[in-house]
N, C-alpha and C. Protein backbone atom coordinates (compact mmCIF):
# COMPACT_ATOMS: atom_id res chain seq x y z
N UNK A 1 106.65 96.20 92.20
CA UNK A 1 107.50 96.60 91.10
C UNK A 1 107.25 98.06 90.76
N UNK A 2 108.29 98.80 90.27
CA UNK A 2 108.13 100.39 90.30
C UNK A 2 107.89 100.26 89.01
N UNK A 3 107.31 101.60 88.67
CA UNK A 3 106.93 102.10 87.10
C UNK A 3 107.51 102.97 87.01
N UNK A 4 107.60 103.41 85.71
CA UNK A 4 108.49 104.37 85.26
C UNK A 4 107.67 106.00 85.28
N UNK A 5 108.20 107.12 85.69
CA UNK A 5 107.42 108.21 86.03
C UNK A 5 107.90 109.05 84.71
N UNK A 6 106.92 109.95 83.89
CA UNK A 6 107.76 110.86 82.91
C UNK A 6 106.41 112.01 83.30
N UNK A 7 107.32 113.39 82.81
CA UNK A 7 106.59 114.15 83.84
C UNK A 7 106.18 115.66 82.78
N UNK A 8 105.05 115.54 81.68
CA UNK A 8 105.06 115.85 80.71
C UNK A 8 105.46 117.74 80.77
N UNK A 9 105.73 118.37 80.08
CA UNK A 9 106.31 119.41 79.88
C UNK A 9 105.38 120.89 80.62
N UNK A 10 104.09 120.53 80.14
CA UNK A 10 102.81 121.30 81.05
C UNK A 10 103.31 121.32 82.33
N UNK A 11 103.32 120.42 82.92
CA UNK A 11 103.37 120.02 84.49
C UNK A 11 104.65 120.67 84.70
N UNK A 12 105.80 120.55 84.12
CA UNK A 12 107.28 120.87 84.36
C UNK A 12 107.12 122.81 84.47
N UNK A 13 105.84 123.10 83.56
CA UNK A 13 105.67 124.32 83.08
C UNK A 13 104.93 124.86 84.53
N UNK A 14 104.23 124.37 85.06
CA UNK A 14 103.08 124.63 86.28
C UNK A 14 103.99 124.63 87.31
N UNK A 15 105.26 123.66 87.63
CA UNK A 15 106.12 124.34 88.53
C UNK A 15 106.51 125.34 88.88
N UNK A 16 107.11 125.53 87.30
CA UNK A 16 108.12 126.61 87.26
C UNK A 16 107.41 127.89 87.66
N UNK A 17 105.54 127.63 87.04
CA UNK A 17 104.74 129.17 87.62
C UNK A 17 104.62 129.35 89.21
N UNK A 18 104.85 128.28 89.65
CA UNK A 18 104.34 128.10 91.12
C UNK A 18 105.62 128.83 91.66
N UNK A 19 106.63 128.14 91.34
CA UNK A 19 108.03 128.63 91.71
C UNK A 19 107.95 130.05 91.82
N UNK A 20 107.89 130.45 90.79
CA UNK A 20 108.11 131.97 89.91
C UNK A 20 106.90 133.35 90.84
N UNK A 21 106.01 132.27 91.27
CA UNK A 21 104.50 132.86 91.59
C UNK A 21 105.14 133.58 93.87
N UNK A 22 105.63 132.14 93.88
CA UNK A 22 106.21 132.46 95.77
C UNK A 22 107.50 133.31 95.10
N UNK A 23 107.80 133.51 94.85
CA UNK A 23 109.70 134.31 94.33
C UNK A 23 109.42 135.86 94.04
N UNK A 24 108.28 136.24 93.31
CA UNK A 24 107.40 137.38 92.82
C UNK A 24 106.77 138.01 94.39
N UNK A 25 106.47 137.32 95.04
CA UNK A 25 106.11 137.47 96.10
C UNK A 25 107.54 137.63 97.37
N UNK A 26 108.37 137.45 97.06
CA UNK A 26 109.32 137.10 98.53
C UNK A 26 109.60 136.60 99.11
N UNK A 27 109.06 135.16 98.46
CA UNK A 27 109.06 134.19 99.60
C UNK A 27 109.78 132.38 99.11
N UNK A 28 110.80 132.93 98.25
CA UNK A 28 111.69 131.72 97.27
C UNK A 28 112.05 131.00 98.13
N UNK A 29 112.06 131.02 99.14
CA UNK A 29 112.32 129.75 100.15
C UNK A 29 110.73 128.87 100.11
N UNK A 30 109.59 129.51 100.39
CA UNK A 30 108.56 128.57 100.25
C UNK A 30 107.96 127.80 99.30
N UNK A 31 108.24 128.51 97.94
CA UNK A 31 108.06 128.14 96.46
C UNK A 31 109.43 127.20 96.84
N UNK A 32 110.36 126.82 96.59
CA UNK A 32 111.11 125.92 96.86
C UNK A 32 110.76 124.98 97.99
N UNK A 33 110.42 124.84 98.74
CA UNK A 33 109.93 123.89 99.83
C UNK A 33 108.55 123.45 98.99
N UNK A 34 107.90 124.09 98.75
CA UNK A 34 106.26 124.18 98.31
C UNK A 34 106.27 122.75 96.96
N UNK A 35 107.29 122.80 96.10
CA UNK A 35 107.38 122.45 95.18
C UNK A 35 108.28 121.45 94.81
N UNK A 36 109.27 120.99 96.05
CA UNK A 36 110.20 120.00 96.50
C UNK A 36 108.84 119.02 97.02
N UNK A 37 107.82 119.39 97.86
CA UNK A 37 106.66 118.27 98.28
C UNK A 37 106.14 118.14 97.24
N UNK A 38 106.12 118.34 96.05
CA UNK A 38 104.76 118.09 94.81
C UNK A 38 105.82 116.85 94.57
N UNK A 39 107.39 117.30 93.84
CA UNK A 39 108.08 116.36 93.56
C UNK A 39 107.97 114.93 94.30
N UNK A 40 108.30 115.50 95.60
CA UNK A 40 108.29 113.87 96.24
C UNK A 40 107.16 113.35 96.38
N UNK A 41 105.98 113.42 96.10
CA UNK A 41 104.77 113.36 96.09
C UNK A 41 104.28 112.53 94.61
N UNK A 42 105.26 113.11 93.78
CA UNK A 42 105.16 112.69 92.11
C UNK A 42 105.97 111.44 92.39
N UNK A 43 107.13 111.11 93.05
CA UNK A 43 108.22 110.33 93.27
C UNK A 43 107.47 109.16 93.97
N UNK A 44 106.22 109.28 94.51
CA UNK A 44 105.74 108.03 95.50
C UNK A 44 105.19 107.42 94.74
N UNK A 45 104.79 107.83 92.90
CA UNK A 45 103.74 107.11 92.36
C UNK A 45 104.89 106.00 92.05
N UNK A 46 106.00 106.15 91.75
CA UNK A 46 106.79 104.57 91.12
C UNK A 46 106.24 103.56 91.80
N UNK A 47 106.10 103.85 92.96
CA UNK A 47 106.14 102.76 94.05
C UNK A 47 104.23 102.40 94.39
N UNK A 48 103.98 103.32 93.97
CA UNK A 48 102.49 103.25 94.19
C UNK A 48 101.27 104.27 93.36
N UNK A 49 101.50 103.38 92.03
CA UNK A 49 100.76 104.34 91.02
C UNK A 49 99.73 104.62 91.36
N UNK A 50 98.63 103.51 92.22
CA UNK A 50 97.28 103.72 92.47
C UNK A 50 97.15 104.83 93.62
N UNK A 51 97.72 105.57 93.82
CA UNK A 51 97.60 106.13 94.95
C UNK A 51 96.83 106.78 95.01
N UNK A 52 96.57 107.62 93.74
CA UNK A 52 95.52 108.80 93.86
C UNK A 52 94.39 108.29 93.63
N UNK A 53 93.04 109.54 93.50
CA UNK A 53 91.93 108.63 93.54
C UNK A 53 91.50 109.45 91.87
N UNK A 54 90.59 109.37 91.31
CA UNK A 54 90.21 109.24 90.11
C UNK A 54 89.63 110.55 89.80
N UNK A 55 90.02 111.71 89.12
CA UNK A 55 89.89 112.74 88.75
C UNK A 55 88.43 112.98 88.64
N UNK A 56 87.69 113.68 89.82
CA UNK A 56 86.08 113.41 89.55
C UNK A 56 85.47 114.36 88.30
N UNK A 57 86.10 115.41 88.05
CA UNK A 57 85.66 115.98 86.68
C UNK A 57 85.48 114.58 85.27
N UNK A 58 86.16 113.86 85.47
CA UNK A 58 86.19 112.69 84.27
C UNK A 58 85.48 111.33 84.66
N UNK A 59 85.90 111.22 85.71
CA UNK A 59 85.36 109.78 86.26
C UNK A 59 86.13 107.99 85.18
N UNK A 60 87.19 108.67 84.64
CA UNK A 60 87.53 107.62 83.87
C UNK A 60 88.94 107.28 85.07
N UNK A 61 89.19 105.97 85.12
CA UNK A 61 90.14 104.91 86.09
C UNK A 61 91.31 105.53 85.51
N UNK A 62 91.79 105.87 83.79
CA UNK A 62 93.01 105.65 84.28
C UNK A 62 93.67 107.17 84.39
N UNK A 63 92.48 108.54 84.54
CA UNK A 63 93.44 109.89 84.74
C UNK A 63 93.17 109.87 86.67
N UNK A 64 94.22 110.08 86.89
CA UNK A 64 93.98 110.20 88.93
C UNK A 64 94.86 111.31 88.95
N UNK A 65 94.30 111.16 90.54
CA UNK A 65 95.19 113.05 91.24
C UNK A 65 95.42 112.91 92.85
N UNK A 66 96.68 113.43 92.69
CA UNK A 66 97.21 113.23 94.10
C UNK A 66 97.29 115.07 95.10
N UNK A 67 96.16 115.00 95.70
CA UNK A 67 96.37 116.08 96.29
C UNK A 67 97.99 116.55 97.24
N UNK A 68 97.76 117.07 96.93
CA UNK A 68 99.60 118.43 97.68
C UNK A 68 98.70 119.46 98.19
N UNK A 69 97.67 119.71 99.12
CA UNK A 69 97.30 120.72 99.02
C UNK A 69 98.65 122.13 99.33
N UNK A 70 98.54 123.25 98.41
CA UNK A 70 97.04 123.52 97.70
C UNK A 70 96.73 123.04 96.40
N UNK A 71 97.73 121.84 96.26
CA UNK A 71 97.99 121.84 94.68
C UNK A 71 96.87 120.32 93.99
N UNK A 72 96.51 119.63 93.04
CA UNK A 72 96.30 118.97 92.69
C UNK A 72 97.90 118.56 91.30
N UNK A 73 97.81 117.12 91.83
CA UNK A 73 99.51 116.61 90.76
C UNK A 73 98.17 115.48 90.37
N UNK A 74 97.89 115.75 88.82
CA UNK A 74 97.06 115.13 87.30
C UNK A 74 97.82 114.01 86.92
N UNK A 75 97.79 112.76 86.73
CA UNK A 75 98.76 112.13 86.17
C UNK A 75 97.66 111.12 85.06
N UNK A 76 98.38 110.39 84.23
CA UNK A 76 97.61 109.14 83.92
C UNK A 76 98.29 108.07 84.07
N UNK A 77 97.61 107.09 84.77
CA UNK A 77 98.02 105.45 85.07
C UNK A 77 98.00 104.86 83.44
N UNK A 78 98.80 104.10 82.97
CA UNK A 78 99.16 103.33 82.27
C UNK A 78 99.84 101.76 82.96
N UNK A 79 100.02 101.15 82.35
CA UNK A 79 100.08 99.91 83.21
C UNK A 79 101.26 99.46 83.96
N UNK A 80 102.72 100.25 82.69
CA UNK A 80 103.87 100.47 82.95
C UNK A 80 104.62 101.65 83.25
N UNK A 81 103.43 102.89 83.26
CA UNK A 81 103.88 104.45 82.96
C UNK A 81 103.41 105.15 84.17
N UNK A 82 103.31 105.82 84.58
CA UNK A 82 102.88 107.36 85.30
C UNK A 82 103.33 108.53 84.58
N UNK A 83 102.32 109.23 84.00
CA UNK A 83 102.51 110.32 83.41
C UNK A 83 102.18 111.45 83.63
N UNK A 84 102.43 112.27 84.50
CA UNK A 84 102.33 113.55 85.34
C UNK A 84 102.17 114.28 84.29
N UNK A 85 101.11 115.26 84.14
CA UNK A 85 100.15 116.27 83.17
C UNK A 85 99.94 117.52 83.68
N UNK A 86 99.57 117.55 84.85
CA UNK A 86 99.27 119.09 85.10
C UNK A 86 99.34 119.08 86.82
N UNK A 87 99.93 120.65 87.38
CA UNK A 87 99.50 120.49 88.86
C UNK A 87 99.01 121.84 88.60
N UNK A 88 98.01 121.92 89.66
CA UNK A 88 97.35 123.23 89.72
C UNK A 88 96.43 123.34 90.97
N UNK A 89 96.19 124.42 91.27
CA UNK A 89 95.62 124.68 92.21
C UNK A 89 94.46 123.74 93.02
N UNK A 90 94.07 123.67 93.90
CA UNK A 90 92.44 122.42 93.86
C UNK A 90 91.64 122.85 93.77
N UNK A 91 91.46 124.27 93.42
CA UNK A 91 90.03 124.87 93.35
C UNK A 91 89.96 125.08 92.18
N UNK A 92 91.10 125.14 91.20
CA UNK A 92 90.55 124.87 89.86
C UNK A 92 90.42 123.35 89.15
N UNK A 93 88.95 123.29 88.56
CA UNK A 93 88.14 122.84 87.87
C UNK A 93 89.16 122.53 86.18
N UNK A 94 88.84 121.50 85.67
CA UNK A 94 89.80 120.70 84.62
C UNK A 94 88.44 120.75 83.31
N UNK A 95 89.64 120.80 82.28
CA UNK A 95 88.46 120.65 81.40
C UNK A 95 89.12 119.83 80.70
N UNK A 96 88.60 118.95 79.22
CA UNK A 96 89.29 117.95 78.72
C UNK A 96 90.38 118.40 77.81
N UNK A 97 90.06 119.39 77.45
CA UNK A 97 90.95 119.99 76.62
C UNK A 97 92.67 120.31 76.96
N UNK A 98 92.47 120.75 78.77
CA UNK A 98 93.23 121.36 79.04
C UNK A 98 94.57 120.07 79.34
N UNK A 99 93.84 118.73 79.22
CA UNK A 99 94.53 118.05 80.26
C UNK A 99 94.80 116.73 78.91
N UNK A 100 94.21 116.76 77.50
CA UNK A 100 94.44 115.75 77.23
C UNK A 100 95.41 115.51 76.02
N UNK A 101 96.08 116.62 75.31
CA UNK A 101 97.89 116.37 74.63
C UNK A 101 98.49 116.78 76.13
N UNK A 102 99.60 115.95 75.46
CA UNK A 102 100.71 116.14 76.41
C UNK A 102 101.76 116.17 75.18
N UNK A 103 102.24 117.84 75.79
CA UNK A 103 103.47 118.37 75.06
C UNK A 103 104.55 117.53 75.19
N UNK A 104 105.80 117.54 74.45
CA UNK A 104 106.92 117.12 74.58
C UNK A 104 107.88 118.37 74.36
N UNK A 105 107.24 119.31 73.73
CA UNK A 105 108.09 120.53 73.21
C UNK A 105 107.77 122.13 73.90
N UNK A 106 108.20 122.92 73.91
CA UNK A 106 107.60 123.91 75.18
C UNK A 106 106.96 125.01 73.75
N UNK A 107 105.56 125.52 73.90
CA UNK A 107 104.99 126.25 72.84
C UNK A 107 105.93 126.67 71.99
N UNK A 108 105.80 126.81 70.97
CA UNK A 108 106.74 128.03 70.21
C UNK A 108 107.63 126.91 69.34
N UNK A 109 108.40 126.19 69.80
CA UNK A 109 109.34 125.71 69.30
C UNK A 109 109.30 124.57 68.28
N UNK A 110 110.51 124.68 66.96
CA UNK A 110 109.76 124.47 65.84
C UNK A 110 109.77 123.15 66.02
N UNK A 111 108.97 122.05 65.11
CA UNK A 111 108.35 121.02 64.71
C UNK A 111 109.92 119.87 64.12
């Protein structure tokens, strides 16, 4: 049975840098390819939430991470949910802070 994927605003935000990051560079065809695999990659959890393995900075079951190298895709397992949080590089290191609201609203915008 599939779960439902929502893909919190951070993460939507970490694309768009990744995007923005190959495009700055010259190379908007690979940031588009680059970032079409995170998606379908995010798209396999319906079908298979457990996929990733368990965020070793935390060691708690239900935050996991599905490598894309070069990317890490953050999500949290819920029982009926997948909630995609952050993608970022794999050599950067997570802290709790960084990873534990999940926006609905993009900074700035009012209440």
């Amino acid at each position: 049975m599939a779960v439902a994927i929502r893909v919190a605003a951070s993460a939507l935000a970490d694309l768009e840098d990744i995007r923005a990051w190959y495009a700055e560079r010259r190379a908007s065809e690979v940031g588009d390819r680059v970032v079409a695999g995170i998606v379908e990659r995010i798209e396999s959890l319906a079908d298979h939430p457990g996929l990733g393995r368990v965020v070793p900075e935390f060691e708690q079951s239900f935050l996991r991470e599905l490598i894309q190298a070069p990317f890490r895709i953050v999500y949290r397992r819920d029982p009926d949910l997948v909630r995609v949080v952050r993608v970022w590089r794999g050599e950067r290191r997570m802290s709790l802070p960084a990873i534990s609201p999940v926006r609905t609203a993009p900074p700035g915008a009012a209440d």
